[in-house]
C-alpha atoms as a PDB file:
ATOM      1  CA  UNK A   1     -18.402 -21.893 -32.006  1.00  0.00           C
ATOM      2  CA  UNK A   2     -20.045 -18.582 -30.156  1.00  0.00           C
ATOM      3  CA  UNK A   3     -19.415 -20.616 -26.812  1.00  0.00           C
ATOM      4  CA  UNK A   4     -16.019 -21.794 -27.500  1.00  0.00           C
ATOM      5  CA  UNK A   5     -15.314 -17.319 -28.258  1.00  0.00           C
ATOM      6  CA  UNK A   6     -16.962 -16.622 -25.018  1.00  0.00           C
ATOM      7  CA  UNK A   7     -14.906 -18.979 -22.751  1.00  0.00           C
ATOM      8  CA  UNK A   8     -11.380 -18.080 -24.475  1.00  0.00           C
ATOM      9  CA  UNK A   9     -12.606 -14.442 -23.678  1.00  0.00           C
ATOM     10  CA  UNK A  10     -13.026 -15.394 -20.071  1.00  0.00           C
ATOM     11  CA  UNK A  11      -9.859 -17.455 -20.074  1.00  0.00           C
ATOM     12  CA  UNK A  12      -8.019 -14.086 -21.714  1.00  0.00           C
ATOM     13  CA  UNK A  13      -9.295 -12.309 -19.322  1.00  0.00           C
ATOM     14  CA  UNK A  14      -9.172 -14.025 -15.897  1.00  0.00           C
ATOM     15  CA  UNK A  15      -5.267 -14.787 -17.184  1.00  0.00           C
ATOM     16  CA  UNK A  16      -4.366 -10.506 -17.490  1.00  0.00           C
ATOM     17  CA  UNK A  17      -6.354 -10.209 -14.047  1.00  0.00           C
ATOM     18  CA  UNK A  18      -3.970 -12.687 -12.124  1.00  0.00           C
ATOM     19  CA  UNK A  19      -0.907 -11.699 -14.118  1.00  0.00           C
ATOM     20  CA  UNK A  20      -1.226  -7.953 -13.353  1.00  0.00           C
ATOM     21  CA  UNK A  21      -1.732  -8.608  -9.808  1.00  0.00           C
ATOM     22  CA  UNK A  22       1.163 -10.624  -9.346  1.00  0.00           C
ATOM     23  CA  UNK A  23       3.034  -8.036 -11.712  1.00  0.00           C
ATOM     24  CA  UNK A  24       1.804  -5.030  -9.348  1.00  0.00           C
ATOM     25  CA  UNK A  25       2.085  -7.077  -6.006  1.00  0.00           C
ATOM     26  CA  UNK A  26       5.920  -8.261  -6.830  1.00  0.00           C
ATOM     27  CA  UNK A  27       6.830  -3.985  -7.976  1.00  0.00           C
ATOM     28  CA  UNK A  28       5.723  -3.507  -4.292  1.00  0.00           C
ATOM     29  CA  UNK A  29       7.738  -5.932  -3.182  1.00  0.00           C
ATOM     30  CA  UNK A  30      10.679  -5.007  -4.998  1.00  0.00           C
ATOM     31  CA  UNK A  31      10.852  -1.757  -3.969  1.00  0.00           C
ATOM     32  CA  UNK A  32       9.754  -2.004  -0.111  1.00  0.00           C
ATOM     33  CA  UNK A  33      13.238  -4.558  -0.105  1.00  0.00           C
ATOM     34  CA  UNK A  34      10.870  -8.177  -0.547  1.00  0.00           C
ATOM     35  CA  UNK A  35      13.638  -9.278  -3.211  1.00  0.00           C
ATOM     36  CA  UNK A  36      13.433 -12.933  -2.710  1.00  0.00           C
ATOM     37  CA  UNK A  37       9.545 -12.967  -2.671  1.00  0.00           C
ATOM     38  CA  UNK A  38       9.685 -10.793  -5.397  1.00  0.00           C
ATOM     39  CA  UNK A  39      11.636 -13.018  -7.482  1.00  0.00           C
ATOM     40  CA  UNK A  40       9.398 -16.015  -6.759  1.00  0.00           C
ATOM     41  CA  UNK A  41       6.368 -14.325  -7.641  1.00  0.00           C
ATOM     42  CA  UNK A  42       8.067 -12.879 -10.915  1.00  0.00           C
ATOM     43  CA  UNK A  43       8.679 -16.754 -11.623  1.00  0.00           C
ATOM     44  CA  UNK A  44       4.964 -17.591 -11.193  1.00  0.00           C
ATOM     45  CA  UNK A  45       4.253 -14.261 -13.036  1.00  0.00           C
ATOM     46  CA  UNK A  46       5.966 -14.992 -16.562  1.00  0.00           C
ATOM     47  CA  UNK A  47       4.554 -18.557 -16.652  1.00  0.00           C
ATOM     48  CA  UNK A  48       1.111 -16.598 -16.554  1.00  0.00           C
ATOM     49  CA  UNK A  49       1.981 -13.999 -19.235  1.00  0.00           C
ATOM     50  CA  UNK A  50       3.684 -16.561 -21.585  1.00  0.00           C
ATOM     51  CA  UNK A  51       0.246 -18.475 -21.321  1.00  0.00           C
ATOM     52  CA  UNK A  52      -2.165 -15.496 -22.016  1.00  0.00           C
ATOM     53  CA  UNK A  53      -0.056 -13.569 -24.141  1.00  0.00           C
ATOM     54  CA  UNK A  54       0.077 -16.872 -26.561  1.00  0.00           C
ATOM     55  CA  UNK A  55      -3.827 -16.910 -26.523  1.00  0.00           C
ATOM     56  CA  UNK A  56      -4.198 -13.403 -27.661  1.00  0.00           C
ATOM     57  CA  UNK A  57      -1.266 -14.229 -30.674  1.00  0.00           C
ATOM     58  CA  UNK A  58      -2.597 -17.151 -31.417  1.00  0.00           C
ATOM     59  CA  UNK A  59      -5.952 -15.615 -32.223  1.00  0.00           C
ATOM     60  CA  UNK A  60      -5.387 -12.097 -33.080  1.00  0.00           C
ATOM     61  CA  UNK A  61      -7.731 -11.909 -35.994  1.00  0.00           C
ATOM     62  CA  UNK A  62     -10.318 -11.617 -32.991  1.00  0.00           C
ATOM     63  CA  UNK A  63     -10.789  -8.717 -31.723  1.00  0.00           C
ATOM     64  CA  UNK A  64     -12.581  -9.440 -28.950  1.00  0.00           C
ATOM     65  CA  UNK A  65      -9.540 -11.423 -27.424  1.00  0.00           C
ATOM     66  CA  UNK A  66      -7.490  -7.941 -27.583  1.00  0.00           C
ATOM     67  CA  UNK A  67      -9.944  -6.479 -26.083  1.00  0.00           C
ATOM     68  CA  UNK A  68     -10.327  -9.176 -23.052  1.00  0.00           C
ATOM     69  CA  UNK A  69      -6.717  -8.861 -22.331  1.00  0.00           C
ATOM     70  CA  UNK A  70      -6.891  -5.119 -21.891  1.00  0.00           C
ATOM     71  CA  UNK A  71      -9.267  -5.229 -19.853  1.00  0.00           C
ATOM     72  CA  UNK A  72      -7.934  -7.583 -17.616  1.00  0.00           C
ATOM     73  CA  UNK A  73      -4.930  -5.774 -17.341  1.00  0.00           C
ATOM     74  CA  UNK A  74      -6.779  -2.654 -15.922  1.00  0.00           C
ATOM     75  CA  UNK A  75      -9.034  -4.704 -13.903  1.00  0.00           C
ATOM     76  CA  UNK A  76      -5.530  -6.491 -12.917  1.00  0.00           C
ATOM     77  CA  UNK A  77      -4.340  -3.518 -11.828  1.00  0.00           C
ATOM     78  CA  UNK A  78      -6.981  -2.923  -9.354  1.00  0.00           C
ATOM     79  CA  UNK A  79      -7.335  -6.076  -7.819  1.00  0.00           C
ATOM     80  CA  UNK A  80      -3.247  -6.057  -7.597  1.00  0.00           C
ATOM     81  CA  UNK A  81      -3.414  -2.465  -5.674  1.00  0.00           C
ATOM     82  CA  UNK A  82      -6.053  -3.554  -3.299  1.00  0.00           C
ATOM     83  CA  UNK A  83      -4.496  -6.826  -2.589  1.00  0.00           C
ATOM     84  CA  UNK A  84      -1.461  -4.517  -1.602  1.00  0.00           C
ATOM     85  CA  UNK A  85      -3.225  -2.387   0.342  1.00  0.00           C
ATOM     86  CA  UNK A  86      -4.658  -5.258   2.485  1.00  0.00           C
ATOM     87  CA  UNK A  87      -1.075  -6.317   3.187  1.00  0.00           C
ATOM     88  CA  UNK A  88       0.122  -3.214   4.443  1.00  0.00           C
ATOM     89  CA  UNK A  89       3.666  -3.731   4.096  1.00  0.00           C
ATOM     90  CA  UNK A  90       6.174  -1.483   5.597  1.00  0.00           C
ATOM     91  CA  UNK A  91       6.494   1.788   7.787  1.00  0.00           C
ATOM     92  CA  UNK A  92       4.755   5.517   7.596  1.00  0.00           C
ATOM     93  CA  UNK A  93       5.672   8.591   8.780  1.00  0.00           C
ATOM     94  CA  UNK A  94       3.045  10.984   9.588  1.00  0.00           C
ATOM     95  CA  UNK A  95       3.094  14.509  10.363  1.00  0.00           C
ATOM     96  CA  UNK A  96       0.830  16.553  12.654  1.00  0.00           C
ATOM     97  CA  UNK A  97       0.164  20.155  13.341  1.00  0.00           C
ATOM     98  CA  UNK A  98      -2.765  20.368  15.955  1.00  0.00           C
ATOM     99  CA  UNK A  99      -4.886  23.641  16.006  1.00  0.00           C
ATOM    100  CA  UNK A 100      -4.437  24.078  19.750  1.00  0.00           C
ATOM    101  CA  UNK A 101      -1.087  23.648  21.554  1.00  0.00           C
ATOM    102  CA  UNK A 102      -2.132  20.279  23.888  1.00  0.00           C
ATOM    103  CA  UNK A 103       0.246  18.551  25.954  1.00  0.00           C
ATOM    104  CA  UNK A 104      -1.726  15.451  26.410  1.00  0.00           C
ATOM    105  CA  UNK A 105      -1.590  14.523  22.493  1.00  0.00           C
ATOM    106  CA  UNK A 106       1.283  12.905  22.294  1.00  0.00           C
ATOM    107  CA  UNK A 107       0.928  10.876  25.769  1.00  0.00           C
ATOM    108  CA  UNK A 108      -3.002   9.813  24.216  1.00  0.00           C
ATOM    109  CA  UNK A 109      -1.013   8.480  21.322  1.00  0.00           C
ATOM    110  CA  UNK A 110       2.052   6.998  22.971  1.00  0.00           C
ATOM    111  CA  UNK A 111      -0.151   5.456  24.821  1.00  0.00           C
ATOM    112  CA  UNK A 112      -2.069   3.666  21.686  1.00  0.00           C
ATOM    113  CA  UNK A 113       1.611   2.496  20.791  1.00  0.00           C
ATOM    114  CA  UNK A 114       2.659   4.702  18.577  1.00  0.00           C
ATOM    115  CA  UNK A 115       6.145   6.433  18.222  1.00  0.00           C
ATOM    116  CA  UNK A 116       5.753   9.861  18.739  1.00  0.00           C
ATOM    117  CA  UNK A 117       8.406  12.886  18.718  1.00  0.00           C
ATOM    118  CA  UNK A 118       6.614  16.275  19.461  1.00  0.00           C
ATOM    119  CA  UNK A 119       7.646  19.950  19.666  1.00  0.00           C
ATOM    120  CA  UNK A 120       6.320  23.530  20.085  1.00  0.00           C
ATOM    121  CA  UNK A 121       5.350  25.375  17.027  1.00  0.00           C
ATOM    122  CA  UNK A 122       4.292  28.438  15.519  1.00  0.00           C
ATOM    123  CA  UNK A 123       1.782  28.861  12.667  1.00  0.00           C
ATOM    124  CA  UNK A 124      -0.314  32.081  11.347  1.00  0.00           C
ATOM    125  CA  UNK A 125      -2.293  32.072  14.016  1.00  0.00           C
ATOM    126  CA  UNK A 126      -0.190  31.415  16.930  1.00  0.00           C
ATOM    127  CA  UNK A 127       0.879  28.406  19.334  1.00  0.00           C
ATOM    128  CA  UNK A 128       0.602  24.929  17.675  1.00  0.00           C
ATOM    129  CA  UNK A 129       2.446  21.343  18.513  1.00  0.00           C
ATOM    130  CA  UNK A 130       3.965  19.276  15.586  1.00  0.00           C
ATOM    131  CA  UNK A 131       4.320  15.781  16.063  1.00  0.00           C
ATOM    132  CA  UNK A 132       6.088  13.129  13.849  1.00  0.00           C
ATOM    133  CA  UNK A 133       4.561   9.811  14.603  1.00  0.00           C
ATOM    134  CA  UNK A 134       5.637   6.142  13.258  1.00  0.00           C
ATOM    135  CA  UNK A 135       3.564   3.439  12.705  1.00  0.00           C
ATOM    136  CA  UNK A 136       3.270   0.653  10.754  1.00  0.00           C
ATOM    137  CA  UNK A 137       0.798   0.733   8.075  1.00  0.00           C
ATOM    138  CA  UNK A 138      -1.350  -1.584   9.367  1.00  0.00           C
ATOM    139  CA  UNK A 139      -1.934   0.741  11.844  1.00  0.00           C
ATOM    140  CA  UNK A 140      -2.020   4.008   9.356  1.00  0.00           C
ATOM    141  CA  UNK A 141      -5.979   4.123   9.485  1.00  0.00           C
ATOM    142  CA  UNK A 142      -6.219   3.574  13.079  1.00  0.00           C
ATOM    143  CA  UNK A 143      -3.923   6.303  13.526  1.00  0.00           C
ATOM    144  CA  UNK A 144      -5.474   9.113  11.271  1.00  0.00           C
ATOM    145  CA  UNK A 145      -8.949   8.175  13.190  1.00  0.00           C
ATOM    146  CA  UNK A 146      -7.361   8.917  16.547  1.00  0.00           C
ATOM    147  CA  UNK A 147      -5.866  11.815  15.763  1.00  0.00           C
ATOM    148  CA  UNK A 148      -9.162  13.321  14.029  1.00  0.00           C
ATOM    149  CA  UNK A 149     -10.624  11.963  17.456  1.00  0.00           C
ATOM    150  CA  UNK A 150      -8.519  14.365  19.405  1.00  0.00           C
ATOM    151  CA  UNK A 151      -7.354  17.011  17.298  1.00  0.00           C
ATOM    152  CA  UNK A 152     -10.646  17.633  14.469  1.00  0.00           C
ATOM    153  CA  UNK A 153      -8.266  20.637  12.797  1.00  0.00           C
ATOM    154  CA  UNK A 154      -5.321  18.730  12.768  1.00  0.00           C
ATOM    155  CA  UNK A 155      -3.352  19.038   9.721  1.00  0.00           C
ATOM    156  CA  UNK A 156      -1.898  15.611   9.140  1.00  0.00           C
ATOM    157  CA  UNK A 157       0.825  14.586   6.510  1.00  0.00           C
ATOM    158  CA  UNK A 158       1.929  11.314   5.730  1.00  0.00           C
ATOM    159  CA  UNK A 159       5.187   9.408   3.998  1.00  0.00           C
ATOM    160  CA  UNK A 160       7.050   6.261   4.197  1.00  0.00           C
ATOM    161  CA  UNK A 161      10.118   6.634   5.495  1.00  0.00           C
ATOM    162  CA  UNK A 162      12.997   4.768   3.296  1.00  0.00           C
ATOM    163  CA  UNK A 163      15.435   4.479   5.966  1.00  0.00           C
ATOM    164  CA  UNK A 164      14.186   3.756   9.917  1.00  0.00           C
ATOM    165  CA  UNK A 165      17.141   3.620  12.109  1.00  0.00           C
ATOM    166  CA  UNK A 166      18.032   3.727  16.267  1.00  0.00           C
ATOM    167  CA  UNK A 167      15.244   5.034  18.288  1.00  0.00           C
ATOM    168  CA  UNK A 168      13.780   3.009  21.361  1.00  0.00           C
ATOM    169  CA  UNK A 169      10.532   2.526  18.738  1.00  0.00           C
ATOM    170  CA  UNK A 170      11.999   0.550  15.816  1.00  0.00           C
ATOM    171  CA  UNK A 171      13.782  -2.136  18.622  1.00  0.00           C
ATOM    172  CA  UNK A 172      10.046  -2.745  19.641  1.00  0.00           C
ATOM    173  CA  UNK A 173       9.280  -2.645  15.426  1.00  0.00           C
ATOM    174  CA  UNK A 174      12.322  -5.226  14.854  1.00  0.00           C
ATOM    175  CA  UNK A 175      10.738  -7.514  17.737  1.00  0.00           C
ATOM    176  CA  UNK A 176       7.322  -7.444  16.026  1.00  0.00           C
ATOM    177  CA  UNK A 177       5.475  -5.628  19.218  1.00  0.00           C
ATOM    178  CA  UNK A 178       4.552  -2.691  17.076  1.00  0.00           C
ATOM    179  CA  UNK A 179       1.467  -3.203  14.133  1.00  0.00           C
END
């Protein structure tokens, strides 16, 4: 009887982990545009929480099955954000202020492929460059290294852009040269 607890425990709980992955990982989806993926996970997704949700009704006197679905859904949640984060769907936007004013930035990271605008500034203490530079986020990382690599005191800012349109990057982007 103890044995039979411990694997519908582990069945509870391996259940929450996959269904709050797919649940996190199809969100993602849906809002970076993925609708038709998104809607085939979500299919896969009910079937999952149908199954595990049953288990938990179907013995709710036990506390300990409440218990392993709650903490697969926070453990689900993890696994489903890191599993995104490996995919790296989708664009980002970052902005750069370098501490000195160098003209050779943006031509070191042009030439590492990325899509850079640039343009004189002025901070507190004098002459700086700003640069707005796209890159996939596969490349994100990379990107932020390289720019420590040249610029230690840069101050670097980062979004994803919701619209990307014209520019000679994104026809490279759209022809899968760029990330």
């Amino acid at each position: 009887m103890l044995e039979n607890s411990y694997v519908m425990i582990a069945i509870i709980l391996s259940i929450n982990v996959i269904y709050v992955s797919f649940f996190t990982i199809r969100m993602i989806l849906t809002l970076k545009g993925y609708r038709y993926i998104a809607a085939f996970i979500s299919m896969i997704e009910v079937i999952i929480y149908v199954v595990g949700l049953g288990l938990v009704l179907d013995n709710l006197n036990q506390i300990q099955n409440l218990i392993a679905y709650a903490v697969g859904y926070g453990i689900g949640v993890i696994v489903g954000t890191k599993i995104e984060e490996k995919m790296a769907l989708g664009y980002i936007m970052v902005n750069v202020i370098t501490k000195e004013y160098d003209r050779d930035l943006p031509k070191q990271l042009r030439n590492e492929g990325y899509g850079v605008t640039s343009w004189a500034a002025q901070g507190l203490e004098g002459d700086r460059m700003a640069l707005e530079v796209l890159t996939s986020r596969k490349m994100e990382l990379r990107l932020y290294q390289k720019i420590k690599e040249l610029d230690p005191k840069a101050f670097i800012i980062a979004y994803e852009p919701k619209t990307i349109h014209g520019g000679f990057w994104v026809k490279a982007v759209k022809k899968g040269k760029s990330g």
